[in-house]
Protein backbone atom coordinates (compact mmCIF):
# COMPACT_ATOMS: atom_id res chain seq x y z
CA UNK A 1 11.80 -0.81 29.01
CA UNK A 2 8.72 -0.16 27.62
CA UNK A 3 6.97 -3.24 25.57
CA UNK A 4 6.03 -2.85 22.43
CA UNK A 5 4.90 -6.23 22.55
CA UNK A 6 0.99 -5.69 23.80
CA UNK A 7 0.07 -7.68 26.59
CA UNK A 8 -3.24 -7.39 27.81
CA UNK A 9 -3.94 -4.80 30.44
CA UNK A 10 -0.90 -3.36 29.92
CA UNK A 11 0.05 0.37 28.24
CA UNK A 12 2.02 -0.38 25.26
CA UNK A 13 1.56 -1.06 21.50
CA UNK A 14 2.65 -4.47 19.88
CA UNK A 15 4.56 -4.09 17.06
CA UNK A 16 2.44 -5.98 14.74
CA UNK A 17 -0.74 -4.11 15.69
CA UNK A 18 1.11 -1.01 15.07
CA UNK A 19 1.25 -1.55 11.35
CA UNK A 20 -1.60 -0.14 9.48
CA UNK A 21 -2.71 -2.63 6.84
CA UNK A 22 -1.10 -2.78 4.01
CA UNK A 23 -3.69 -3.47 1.55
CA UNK A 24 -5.63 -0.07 2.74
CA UNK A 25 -2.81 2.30 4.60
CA UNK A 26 -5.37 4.01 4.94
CA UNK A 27 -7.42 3.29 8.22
CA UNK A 28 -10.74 2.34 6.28
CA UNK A 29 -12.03 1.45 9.94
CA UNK A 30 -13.38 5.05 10.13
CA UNK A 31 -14.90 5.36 7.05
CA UNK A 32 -19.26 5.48 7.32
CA UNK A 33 -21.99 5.18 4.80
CA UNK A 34 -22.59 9.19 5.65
CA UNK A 35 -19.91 10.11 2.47
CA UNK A 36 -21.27 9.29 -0.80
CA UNK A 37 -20.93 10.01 -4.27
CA UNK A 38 -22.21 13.35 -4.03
CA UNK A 39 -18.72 13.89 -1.93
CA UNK A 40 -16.40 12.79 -4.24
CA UNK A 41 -18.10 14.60 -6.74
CA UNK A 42 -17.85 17.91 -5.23
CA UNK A 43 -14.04 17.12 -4.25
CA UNK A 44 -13.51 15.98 -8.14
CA UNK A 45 -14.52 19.45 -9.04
CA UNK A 46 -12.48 20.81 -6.95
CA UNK A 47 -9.27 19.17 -7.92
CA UNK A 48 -10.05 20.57 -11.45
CA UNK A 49 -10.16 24.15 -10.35
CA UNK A 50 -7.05 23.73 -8.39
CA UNK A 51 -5.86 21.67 -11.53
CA UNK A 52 -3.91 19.20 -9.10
CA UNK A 53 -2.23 16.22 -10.31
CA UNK A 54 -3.28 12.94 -10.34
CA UNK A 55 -2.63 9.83 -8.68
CA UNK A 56 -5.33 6.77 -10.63
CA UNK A 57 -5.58 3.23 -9.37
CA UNK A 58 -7.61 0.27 -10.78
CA UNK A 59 -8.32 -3.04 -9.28
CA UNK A 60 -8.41 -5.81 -10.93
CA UNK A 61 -10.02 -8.72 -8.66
CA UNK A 62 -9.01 -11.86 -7.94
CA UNK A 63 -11.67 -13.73 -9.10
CA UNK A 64 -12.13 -12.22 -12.53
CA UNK A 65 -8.73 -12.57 -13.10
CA UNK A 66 -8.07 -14.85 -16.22
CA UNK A 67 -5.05 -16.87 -13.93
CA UNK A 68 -7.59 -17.54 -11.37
CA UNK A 69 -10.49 -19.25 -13.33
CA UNK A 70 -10.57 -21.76 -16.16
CA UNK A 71 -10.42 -20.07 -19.46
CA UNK A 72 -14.19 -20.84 -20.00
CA UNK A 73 -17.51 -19.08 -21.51
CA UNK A 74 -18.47 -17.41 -18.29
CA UNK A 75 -14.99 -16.39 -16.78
CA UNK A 76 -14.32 -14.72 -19.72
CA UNK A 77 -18.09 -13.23 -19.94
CA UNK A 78 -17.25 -11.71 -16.14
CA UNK A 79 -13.92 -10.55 -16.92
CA UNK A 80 -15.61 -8.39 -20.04
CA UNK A 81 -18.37 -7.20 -17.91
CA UNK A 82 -16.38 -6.21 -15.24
CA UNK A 83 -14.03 -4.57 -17.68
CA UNK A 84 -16.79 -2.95 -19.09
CA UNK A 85 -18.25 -1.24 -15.97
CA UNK A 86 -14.22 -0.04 -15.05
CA UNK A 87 -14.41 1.95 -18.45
CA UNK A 88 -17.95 3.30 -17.71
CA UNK A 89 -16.71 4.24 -14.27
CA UNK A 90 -13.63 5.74 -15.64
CA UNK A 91 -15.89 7.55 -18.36
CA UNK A 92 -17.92 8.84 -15.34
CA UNK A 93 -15.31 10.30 -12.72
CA UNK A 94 -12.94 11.59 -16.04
CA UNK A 95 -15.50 14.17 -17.23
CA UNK A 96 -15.20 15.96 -14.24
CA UNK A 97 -11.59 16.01 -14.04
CA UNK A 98 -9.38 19.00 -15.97
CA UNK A 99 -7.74 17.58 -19.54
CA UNK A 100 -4.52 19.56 -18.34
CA UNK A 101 -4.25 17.41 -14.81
CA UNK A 102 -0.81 15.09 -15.38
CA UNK A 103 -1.07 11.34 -13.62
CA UNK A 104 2.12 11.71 -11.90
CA UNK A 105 1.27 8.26 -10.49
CA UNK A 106 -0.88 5.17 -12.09
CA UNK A 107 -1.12 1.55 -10.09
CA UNK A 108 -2.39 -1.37 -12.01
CA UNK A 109 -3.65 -3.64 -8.84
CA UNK A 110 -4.22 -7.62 -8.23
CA UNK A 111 -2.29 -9.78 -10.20
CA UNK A 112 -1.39 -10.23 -13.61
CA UNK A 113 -4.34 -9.55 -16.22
CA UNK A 114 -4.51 -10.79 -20.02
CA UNK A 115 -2.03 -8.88 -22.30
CA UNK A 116 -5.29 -7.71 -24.31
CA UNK A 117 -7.05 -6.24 -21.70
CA UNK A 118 -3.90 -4.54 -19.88
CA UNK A 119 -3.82 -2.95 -23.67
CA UNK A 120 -7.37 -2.17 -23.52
CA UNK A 121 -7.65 -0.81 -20.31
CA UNK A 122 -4.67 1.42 -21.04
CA UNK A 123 -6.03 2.56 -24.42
CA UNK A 124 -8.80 4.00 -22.58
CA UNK A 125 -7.42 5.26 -19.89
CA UNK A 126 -4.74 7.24 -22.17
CA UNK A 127 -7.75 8.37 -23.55
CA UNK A 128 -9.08 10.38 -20.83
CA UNK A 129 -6.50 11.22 -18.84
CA UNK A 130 -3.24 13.08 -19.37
CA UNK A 131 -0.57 10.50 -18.88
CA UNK A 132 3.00 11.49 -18.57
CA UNK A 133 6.25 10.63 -21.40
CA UNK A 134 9.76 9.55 -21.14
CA UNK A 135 9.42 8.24 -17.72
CA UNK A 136 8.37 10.59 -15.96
CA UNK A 137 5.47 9.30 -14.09
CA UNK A 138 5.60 6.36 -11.63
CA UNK A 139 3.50 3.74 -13.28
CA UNK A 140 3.04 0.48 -11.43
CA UNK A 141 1.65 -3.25 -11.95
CA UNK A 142 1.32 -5.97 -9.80
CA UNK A 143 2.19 -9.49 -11.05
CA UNK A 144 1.80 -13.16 -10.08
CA UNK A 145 5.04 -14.84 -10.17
CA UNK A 146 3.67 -18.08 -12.05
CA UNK A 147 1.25 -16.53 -14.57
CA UNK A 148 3.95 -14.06 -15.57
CA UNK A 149 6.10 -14.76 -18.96
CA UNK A 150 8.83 -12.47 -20.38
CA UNK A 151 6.66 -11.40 -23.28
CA UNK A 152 3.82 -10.22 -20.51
CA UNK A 153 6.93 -8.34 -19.05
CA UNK A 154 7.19 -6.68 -22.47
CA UNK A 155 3.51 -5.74 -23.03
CA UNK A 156 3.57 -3.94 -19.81
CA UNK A 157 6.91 -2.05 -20.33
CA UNK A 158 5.59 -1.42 -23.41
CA UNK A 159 2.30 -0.25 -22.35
CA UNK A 160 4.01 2.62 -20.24
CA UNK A 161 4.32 0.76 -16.79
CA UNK A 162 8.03 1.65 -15.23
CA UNK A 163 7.38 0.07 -11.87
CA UNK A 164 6.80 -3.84 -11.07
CA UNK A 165 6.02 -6.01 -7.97
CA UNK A 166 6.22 -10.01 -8.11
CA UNK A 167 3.67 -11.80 -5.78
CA UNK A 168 5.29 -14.60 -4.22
CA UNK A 169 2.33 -17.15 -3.91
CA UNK A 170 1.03 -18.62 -0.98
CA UNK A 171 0.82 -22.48 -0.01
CA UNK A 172 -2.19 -23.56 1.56
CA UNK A 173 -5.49 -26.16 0.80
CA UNK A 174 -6.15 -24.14 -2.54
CA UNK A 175 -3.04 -24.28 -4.19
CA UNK A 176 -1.06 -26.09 -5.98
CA UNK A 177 2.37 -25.04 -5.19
CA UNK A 178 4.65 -27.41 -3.23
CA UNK A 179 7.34 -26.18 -0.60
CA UNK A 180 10.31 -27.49 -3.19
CA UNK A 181 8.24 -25.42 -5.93
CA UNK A 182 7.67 -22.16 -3.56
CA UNK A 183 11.88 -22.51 -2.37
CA UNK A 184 12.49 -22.81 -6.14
CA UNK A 185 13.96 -19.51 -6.71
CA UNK A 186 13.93 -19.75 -10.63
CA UNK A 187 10.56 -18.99 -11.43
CA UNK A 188 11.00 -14.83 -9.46
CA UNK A 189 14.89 -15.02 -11.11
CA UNK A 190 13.62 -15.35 -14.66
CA UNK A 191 10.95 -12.78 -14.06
CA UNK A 192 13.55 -10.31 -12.77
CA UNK A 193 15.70 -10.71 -15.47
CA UNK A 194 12.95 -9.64 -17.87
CA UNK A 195 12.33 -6.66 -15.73
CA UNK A 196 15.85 -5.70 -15.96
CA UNK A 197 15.96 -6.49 -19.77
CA UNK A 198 13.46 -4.18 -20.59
CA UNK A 199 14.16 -1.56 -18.13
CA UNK A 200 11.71 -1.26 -15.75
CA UNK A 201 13.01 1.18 -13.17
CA UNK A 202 12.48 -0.28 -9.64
CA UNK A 203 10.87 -4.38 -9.02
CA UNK A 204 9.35 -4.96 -5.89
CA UNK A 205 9.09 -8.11 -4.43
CA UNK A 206 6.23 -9.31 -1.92
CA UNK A 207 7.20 -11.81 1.26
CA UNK A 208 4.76 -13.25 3.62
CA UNK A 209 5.27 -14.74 7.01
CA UNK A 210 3.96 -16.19 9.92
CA UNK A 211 1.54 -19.24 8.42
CA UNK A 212 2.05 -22.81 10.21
CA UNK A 213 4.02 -24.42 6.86
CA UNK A 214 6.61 -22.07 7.46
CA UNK A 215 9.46 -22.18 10.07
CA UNK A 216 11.77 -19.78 10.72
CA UNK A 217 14.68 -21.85 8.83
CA UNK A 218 12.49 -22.20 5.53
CA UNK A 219 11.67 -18.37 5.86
CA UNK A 220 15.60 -17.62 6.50
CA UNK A 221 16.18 -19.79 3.42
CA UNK A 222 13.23 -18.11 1.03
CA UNK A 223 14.81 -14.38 1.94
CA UNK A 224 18.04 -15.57 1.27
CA UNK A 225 17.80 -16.32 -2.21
CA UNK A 226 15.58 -13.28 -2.79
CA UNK A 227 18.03 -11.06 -1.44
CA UNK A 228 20.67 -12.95 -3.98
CA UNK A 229 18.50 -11.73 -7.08
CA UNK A 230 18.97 -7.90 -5.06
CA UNK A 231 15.00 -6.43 -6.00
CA UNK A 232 14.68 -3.35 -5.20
CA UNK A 233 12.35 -3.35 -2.44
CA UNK A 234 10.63 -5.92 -0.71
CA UNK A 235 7.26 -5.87 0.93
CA UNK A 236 7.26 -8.15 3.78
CA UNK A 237 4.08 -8.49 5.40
CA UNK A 238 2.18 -10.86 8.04
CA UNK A 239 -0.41 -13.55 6.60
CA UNK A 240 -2.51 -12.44 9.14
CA UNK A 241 -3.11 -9.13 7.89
CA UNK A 242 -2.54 -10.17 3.99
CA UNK A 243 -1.89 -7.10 1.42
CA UNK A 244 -5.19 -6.58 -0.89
CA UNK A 245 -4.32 -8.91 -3.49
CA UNK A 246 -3.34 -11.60 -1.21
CA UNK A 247 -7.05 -11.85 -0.17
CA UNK A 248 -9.38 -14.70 -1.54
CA UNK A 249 -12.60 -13.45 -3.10
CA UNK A 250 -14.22 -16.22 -1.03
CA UNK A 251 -14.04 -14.30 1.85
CA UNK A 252 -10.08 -15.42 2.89
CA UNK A 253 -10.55 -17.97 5.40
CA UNK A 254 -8.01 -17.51 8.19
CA UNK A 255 -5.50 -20.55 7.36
CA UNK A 256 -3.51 -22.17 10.58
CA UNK A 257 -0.82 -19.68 11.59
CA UNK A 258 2.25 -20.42 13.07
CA UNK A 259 3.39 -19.76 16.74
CA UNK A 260 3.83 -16.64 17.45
CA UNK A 261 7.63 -17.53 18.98
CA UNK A 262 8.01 -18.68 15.18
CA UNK A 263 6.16 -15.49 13.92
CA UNK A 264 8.51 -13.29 16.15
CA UNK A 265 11.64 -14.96 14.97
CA UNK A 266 10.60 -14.71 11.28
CA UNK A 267 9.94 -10.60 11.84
CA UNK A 268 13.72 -10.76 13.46
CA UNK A 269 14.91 -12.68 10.61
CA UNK A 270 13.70 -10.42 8.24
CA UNK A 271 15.26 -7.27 10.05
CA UNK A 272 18.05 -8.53 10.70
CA UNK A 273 18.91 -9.54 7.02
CA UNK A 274 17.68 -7.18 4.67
CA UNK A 275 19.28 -4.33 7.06
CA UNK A 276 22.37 -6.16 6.89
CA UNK A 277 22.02 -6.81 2.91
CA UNK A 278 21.95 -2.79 2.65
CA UNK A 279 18.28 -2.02 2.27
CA UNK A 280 16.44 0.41 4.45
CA UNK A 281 13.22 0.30 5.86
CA UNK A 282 10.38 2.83 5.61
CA UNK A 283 7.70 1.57 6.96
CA UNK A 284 4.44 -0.38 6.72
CA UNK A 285 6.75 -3.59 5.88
CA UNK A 286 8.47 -1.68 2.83
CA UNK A 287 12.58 -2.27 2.82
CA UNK A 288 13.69 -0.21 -0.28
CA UNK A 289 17.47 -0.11 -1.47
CA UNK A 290 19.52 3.56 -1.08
CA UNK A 291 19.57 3.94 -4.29
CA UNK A 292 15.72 3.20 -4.95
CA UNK A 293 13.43 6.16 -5.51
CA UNK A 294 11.27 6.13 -2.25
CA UNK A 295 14.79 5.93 -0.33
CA UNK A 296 16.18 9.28 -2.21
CA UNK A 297 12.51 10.55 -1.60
CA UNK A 298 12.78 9.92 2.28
CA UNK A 299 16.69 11.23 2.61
CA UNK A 300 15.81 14.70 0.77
CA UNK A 301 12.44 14.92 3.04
CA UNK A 302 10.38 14.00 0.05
CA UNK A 303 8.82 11.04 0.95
CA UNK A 304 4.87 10.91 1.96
CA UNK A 305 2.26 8.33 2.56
CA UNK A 306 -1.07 8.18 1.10
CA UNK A 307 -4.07 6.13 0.73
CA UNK A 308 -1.56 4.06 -1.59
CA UNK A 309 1.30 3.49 0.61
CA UNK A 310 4.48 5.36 0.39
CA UNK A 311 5.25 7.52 -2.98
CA UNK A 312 7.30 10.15 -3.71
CA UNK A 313 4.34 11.62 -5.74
CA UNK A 314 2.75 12.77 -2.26
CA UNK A 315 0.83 15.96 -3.23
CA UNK A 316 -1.34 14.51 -6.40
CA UNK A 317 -4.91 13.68 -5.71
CA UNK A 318 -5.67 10.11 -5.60
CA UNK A 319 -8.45 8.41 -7.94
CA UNK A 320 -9.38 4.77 -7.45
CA UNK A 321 -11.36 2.74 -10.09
CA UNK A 322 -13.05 -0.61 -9.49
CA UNK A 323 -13.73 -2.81 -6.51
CA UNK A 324 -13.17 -1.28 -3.45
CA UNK A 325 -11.11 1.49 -4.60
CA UNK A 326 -10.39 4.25 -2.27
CA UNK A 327 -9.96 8.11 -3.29
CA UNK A 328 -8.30 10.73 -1.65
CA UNK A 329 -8.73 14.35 -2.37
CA UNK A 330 -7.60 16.75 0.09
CA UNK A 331 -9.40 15.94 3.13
CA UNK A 332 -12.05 13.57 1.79
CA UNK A 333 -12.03 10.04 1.45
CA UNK A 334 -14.41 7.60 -0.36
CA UNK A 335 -14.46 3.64 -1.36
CA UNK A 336 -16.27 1.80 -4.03
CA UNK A 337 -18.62 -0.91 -3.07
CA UNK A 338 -16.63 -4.29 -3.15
CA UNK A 339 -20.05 -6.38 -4.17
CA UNK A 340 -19.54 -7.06 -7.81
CA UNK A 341 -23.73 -7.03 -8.28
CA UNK A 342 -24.13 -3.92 -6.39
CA UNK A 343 -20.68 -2.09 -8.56
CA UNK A 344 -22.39 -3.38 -11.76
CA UNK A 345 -26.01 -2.15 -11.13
CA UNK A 346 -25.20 1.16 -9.35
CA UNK A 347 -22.57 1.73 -12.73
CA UNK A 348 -25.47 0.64 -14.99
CA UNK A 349 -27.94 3.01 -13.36
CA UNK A 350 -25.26 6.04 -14.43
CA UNK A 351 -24.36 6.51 -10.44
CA UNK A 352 -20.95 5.97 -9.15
CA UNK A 353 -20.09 3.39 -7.13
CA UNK A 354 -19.33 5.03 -3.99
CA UNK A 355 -20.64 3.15 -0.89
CA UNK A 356 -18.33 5.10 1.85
CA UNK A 357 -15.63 7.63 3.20
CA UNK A 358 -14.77 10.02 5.65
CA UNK A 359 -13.92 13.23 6.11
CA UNK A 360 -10.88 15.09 8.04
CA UNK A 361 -11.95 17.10 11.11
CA UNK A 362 -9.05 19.20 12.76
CA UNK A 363 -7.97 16.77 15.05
CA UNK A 364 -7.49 14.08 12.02
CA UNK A 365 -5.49 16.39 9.96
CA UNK A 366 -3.30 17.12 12.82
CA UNK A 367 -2.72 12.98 13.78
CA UNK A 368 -2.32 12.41 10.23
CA UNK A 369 0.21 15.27 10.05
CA UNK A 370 2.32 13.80 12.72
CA UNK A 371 2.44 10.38 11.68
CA UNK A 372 3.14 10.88 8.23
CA UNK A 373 6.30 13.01 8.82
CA UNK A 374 7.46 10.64 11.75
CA UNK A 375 6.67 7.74 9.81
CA UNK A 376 8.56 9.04 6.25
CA UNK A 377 11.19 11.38 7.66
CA UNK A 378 12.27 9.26 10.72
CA UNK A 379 11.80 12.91 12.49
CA UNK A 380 9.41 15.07 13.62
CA UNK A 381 9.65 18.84 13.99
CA UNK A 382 7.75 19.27 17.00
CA UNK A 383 7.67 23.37 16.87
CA UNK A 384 6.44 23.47 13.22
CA UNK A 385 3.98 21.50 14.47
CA UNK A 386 2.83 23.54 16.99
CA UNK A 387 3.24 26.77 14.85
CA UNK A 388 0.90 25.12 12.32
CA UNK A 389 -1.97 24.08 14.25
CA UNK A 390 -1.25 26.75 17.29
CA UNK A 391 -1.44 24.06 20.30
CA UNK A 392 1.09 22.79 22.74
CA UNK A 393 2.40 19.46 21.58
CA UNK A 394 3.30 17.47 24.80
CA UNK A 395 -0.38 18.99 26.01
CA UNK A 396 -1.96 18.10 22.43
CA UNK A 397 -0.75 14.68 22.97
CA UNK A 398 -0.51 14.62 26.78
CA UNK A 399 -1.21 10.64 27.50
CA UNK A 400 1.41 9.89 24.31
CA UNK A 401 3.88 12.09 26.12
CA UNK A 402 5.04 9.60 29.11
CA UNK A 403 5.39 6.46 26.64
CA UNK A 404 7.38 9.04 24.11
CA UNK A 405 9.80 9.73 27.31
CA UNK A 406 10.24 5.94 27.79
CA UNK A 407 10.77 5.12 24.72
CA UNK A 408 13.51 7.85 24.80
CA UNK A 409 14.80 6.24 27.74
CA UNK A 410 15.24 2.82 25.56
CA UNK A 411 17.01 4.52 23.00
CA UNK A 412 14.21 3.65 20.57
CA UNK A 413 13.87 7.85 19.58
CA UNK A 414 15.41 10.82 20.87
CA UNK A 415 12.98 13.04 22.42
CA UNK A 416 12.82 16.96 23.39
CA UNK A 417 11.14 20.14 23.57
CA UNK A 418 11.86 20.79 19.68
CA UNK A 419 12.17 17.39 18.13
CA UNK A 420 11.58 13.67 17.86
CA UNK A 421 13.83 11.23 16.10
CA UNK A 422 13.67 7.72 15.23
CA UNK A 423 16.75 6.14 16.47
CA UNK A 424 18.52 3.16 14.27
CA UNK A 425 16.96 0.71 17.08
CA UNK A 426 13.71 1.82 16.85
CA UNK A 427 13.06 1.58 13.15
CA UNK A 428 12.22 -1.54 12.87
CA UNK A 429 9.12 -0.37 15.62
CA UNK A 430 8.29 2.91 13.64
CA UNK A 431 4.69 1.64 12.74
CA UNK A 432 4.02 0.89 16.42
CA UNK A 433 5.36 4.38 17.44
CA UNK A 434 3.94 6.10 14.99
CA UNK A 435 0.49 4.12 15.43
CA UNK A 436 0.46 5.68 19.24
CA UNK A 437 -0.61 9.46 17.70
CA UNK A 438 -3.72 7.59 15.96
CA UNK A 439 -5.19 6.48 19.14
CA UNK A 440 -4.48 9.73 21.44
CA UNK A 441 -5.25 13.14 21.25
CA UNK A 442 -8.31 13.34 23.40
CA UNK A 443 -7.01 15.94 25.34
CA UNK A 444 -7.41 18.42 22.78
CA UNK A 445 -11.41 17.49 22.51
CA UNK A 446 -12.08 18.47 26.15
């Protein structure tokens, strides 16, 4: 059987490496100082000819966040800078963007900000952008589960947002929380209620595993009463490869992790459960309900992946705003700067913050093809494939080809001439089998 498991010297994928990180699903690790403003400039003019929807993002950092700092002089002087810059950036990148382009998609990013500046920020945003009624965008906020009240749930309903995802905090040397307070399942019941109550249409809960306070009993434990309150979707993700917001502006020092016998039991755990509760699993540690919209999305063929994770919004261009933000317009990328100075001075100067990208070349757009519709449809038409870009798939991919055939032999996938298909066993691997067409396809370069 082939190993997903990596162990040096060996040719297989480990699971865990196989999952691309989920605060950037994008793979930022190609992205070079050689794509600049200019670039995104050029591809912002060219979404307004084609007059493409929008996807817009904005990042609120951790450390300007008002539940992260004492409610003093100079937090709140850096909170109104930074919010000042965002607007000037927005300001910026809206003017060359079409009045007629709908945001399909919006995502709100980092934890829970001050009612007044959620109101702010949205004020002006609505302002230059052409944001959709009666529901029929997917607008989406991130929230901290202990900075969160019900009347913060209804500012944000109110202020348009239809999606929701509940951080569940971490315990470590700076924090507070206790185990008895982080088991306490109160706290993410009351703030799922007041999701429900004012009719927010999917809540997404976050899950981390695999740090040394946690066992695989306490972990079992924590799941089970989350999958009592029955979110919507849960992100469940590794500690060692944190989503976005779960990083420390200090520069996330690793914390002690746990064995990785524990880790591997935890990941089982997981599987094991929420499969059994009924949810599905999409990838990049997303479980979703059937009845969720990225789940209808996937079953009708629907579903894609972008720079943002999965979305059933797949063909809108992507916008970021703020610290480290990533766009995505057709085939080029670009990210902000994450230095707060250098976002500030370079926003101040009239410049946008750009600091880095990349840009497709054939062989990117036809890896990124391939994984995307393995990784969201479970399935991959390999003729199509080789109609589109006119090559010979098992040549194309001719060192992925062998491990494809064992892992058809494991009854992971189902493999032939025409298609390949993720099998019910090897779902819970489809970022590792998926991950095997982004480091192959050097055949095709010779």
């Amino acid at each position: 059987m082939l190993d997903l498991f990596h162990t040096p010297g060996e040719l297989n994928v480990r699971s865990d490496q196989g999952v691309l990180d989920p605060g950037y699903p994008t793979d930022t690790q190609k992205f070079h100082d050689g794509i600049g403003s200019l670039d995104l400039l050029r591809a912002l003019r060219g979404s307004r000819q084609k007059q493409r929807p929008l996807a817009l993002s904005v990042w609120l950092p951790c450390t300007l966040r008002p539940s992260s700092c004492v409610h003093d002089a100079t937090c709140e002087r850096g909170i109104e800078q930074y919010l000042k810059r965002l607007e000037h950036e927005i300001d910026l990148v809206g003017c060359h963007l079409g009045a007629g382009q709908r945001v399909e998609r919006f995502h709100l990013g980092g934890g829970t900000p001050a009612t007044s500046h959620v109101v702010r920020l949205m004020s002006h945003l609505s302002g230059r952008f052409n944001f959709l009624r009666q529901e029929s965008g997917d607008y989406s906020v991130d929230v901290d589960l202990h900075h969160t009240d019900w009347a913060t749930m209804g500012v944000l309903r109110d202020q348009g947002f239809s999606h929701v995802s509940i951080g569940v905090p971490d315990i470590g040397a700076d924090s507070e929380l206790s185990m008895d307070c982080y088991q306490n399942p109160a706290p993410i019941h009351s703030l799922i209620d007041a999701a429900r109550t004012f009719g927010f249409r999917s809540i997404n809960v976050d899950l981390g595993f695999g740090h040394a306070w946690q066992t695989p009993d306490s972990f079992a434990l924590k799941l089970a009463t989350i999958i009592e309150l029955e979110p919507d979707r849960l992100m469940v993700f590794d500690y060692a490869r944190p989503p976005r917001r779960y990083r420390s502006g200090r520069g996330d020092t690793t914390r002690t992790p746990c064995s990785q016998d524990d880790k591997s039991a935890m990941r089982q755990i997981c599987f094991e459960r929420l499969l059994g509760a009924g949810y599905h699993y999409i990838g990049m540690g997303q479980f979703v309900r059937p009845d969720d919209d990225l789940a209808i999305a996937q079953e009708r063929g629907r579903l894609r992946r972008t720079c943002e994770g999965f979305t059933r919004h797949g063909y809108c261009d992507h916008v970021g705003f703020g610290l480290g933000a990533i766009s995505q317009i057709d085939e080029v990328y670009t990210q902000n700067t994450d230095s707060i100075e250098q976002y500030q001075q370079q926003l101040d100067s009239e410049q946008l913050p750009t600091c880095r990208g990349w840009r497709f070349e054939a062989g990117d757009q036809i890896r990124h093809t391939v994984m995307e519709r393995l990784s969201c449809d479970q399935e991959l038409d390999i003729r199509a494939i080789e109609r589109r870009y006119g090559l010979s798939f098992p040549q194309y991919f001719s060192s992925v080809w062998p491990l494809l055939e064992q892992l058809n032999r494991d009854g992971l996938i189902e493999l032939s001439d025409r298609f390949i298909s993720i099998l019910p066993a090897g779902r819970p691997e489809v970022d590792a089998i998926c991950s095997l067409f982004e480091k192959d396809s050097g055949s095709a370069r010779h």
